[in-house]
Protein backbone atom coordinates (compact mmCIF):
# COMPACT_ATOMS: atom_id res chain seq x y z
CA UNK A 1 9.76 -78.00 131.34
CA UNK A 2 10.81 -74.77 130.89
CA UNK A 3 14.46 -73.84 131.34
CA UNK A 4 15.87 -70.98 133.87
CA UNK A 5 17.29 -69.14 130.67
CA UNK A 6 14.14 -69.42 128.75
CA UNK A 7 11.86 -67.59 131.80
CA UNK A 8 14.56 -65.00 132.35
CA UNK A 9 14.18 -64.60 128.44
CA UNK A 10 10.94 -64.12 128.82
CA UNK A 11 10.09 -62.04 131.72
CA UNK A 12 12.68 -59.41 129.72
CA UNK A 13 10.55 -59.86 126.85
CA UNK A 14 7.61 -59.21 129.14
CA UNK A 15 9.61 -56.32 130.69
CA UNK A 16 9.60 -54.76 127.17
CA UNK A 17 5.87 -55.05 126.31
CA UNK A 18 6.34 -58.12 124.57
CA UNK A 19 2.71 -59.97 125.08
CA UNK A 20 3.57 -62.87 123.07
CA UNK A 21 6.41 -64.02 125.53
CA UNK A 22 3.95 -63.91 128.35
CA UNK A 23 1.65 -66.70 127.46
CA UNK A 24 4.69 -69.03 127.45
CA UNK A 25 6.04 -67.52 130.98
CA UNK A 26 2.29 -68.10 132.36
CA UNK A 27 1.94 -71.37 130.97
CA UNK A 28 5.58 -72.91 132.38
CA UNK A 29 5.06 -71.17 135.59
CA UNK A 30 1.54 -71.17 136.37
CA UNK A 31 0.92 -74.56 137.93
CA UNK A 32 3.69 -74.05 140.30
CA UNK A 33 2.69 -70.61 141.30
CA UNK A 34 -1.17 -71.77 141.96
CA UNK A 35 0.13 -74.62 144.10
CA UNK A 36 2.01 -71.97 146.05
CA UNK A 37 -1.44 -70.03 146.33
CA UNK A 38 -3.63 -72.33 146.91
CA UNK A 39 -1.38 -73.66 149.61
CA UNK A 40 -1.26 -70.05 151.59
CA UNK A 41 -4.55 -68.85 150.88
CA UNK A 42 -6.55 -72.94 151.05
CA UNK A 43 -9.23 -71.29 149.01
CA UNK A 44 -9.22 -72.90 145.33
CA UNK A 45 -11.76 -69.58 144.39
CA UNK A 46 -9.36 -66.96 145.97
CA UNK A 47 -6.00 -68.90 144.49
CA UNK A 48 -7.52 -68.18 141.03
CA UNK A 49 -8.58 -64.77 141.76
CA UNK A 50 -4.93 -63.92 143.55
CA UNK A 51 -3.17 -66.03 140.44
CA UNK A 52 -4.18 -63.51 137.67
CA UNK A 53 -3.78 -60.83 140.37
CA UNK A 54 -0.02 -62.08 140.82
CA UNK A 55 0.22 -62.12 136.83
CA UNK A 56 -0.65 -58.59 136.76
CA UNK A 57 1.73 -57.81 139.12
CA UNK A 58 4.52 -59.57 137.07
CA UNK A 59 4.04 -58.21 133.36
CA UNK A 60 3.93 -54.99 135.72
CA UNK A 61 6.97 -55.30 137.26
CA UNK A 62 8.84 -57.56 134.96
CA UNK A 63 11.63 -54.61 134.33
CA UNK A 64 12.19 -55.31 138.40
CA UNK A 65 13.62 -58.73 137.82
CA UNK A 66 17.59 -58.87 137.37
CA UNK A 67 19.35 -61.81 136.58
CA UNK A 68 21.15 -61.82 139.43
CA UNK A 69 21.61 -65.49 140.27
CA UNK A 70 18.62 -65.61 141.95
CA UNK A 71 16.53 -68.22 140.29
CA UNK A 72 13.06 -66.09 138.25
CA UNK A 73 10.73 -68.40 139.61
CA UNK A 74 12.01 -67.58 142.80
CA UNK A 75 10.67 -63.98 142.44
CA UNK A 76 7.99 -64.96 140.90
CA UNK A 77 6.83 -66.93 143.96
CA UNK A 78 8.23 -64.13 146.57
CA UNK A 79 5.73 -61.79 144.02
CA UNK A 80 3.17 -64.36 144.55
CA UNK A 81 3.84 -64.97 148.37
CA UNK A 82 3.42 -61.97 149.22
CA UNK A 83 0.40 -61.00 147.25
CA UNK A 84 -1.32 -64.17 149.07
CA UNK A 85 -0.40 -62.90 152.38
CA UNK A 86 -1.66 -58.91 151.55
CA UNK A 87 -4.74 -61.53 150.90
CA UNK A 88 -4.63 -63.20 153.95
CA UNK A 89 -4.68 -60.30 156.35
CA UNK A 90 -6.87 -58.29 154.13
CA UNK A 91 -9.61 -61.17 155.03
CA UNK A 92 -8.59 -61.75 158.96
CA UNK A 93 -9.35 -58.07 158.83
CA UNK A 94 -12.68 -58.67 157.11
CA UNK A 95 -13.39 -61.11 159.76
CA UNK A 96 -12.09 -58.96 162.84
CA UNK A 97 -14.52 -56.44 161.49
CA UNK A 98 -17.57 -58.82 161.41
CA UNK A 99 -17.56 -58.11 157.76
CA UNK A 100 -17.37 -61.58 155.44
CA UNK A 101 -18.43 -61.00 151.87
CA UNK A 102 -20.74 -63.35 150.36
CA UNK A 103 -18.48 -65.42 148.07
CA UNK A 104 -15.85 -66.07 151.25
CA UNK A 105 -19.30 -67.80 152.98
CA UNK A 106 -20.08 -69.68 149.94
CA UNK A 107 -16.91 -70.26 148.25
CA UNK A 108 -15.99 -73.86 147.50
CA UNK A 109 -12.54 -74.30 149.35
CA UNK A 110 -12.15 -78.04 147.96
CA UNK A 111 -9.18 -78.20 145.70
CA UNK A 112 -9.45 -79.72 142.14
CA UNK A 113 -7.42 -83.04 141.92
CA UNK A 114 -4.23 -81.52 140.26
CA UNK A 115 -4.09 -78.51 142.44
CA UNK A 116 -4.48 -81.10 145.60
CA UNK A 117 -1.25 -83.59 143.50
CA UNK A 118 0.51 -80.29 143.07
CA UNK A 119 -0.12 -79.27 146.53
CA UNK A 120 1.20 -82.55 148.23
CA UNK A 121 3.98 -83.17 146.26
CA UNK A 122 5.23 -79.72 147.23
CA UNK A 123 4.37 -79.90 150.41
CA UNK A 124 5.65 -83.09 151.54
CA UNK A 125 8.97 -81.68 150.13
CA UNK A 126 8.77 -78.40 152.11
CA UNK A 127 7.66 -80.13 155.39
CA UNK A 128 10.44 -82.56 154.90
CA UNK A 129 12.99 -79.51 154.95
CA UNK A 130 11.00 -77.71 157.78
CA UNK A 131 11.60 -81.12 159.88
CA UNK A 132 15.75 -80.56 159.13
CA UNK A 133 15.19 -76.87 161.38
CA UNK A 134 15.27 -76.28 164.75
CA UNK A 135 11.91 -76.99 165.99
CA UNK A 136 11.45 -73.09 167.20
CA UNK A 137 12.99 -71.56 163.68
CA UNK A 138 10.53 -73.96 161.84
CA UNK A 139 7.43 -72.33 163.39
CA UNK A 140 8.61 -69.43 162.98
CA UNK A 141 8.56 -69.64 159.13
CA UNK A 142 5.54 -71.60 158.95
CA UNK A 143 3.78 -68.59 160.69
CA UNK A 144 5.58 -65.96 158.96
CA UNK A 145 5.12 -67.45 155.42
CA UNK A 146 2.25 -69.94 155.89
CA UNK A 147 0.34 -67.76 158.36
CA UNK A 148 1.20 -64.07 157.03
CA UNK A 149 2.31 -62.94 160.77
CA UNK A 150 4.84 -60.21 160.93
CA UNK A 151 8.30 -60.20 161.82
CA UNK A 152 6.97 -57.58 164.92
CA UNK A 153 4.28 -60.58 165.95
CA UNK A 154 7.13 -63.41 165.59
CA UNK A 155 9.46 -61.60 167.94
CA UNK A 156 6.84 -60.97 170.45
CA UNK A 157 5.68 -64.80 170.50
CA UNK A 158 9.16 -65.99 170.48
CA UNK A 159 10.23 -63.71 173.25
CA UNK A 160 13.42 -62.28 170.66
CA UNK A 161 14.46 -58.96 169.44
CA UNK A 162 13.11 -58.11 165.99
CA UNK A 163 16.55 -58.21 164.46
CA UNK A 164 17.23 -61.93 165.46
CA UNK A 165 13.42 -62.86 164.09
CA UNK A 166 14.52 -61.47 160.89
CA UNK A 167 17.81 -63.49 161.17
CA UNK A 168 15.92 -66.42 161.65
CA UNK A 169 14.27 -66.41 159.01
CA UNK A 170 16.57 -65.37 156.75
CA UNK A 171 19.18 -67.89 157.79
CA UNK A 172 16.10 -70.65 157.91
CA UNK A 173 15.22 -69.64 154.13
CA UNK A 174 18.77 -70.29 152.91
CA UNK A 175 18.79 -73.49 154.72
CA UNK A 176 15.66 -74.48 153.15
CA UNK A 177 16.33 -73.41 149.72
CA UNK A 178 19.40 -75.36 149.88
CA UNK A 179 17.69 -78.45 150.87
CA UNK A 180 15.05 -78.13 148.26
CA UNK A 181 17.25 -77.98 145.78
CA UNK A 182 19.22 -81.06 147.09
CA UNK A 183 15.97 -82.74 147.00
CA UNK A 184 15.59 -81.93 143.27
């Protein structure tokens, strides 16, 4: 198990051109990070695809990562997050438009067994945390971050003002950061 100091250690390296720090930063982090796309995206096919895609995008933008206190797996999996979601509407797009490619119809979508351990262990700990929010906040961010809606969607469906959708959230991510990490 890699340490926090050892992945901020090596995303600098990474930041710097360093190749040989990489391969350790992929292989402490990249279990975790699949999990986390497999879980949005419930394609094991796409989650690969989108995992070296998300890899890309962090030797890219390693020099964007300051050690601020914020934990580097954390941005890794906001990097990751997001990419899954540009993913996400990019295909509900693709299916608005009648247009499916070929491997989306014949894609196997069954997770491999330590994917689908990774998966539950995570998400029983997640949904656990979700259960400790009001029952309005927690749908919410299981639309906004599960379901890739938009904080303009959110505030429409929950009858708010955009501002207090983003304050949701916000608020309901610190709550369930904190519980996470009471949890581990």
């Amino acid at each position: 198990m890699a340490t926090r100091d050892q992945i901020e250690r090596w995303l600098a390296s990474a930041a710097l051109g360093d190749r040989d720090a990489f391969a350790p930063l992929y292989a402490a982090t990249s279990a975790k990070l699949f999990g986390l796309c497999l879980r949005v995206l419930g394609n094991r096919g796409e989650a690969e695809d989108a995992l070296q895609d998300i890899y890309v995008k962090i030797w890219n933008g390693a020099g964007s990562y300051r050690a601020n206190g914020l934990s580097p797996i954390t941005w890794m999996a906001a990097v990751a997050r997001n990419h899954c979601i540009d993913r996400l509407r990019a295909r509900r797009r693709r299916a608005e438009d009648g247009a499916m490619p070929e491997e989306d119809r014949l894609a196997d979508t069954g997770p491999g067994p330590e994917a689908r351990a990774i998966a539950q262990g995570e998400a029983r700990a997640v949904a656990g945390c979700l259960g400790e929010l009001d029952p309005r906040r927690a749908e919410a961010v299981r639309r906004a971050y599960l379901e890739g809606e938009t904080y303009a969607e959110l505030a429409g469906r929950f009858d708010v003002p955009l501002n207090t959708m983003r304050t949701w959230l916000r608020r309901s991510l610190i709550a369930l950061r904190a519980c996470l990490e009471r949890g581990t």
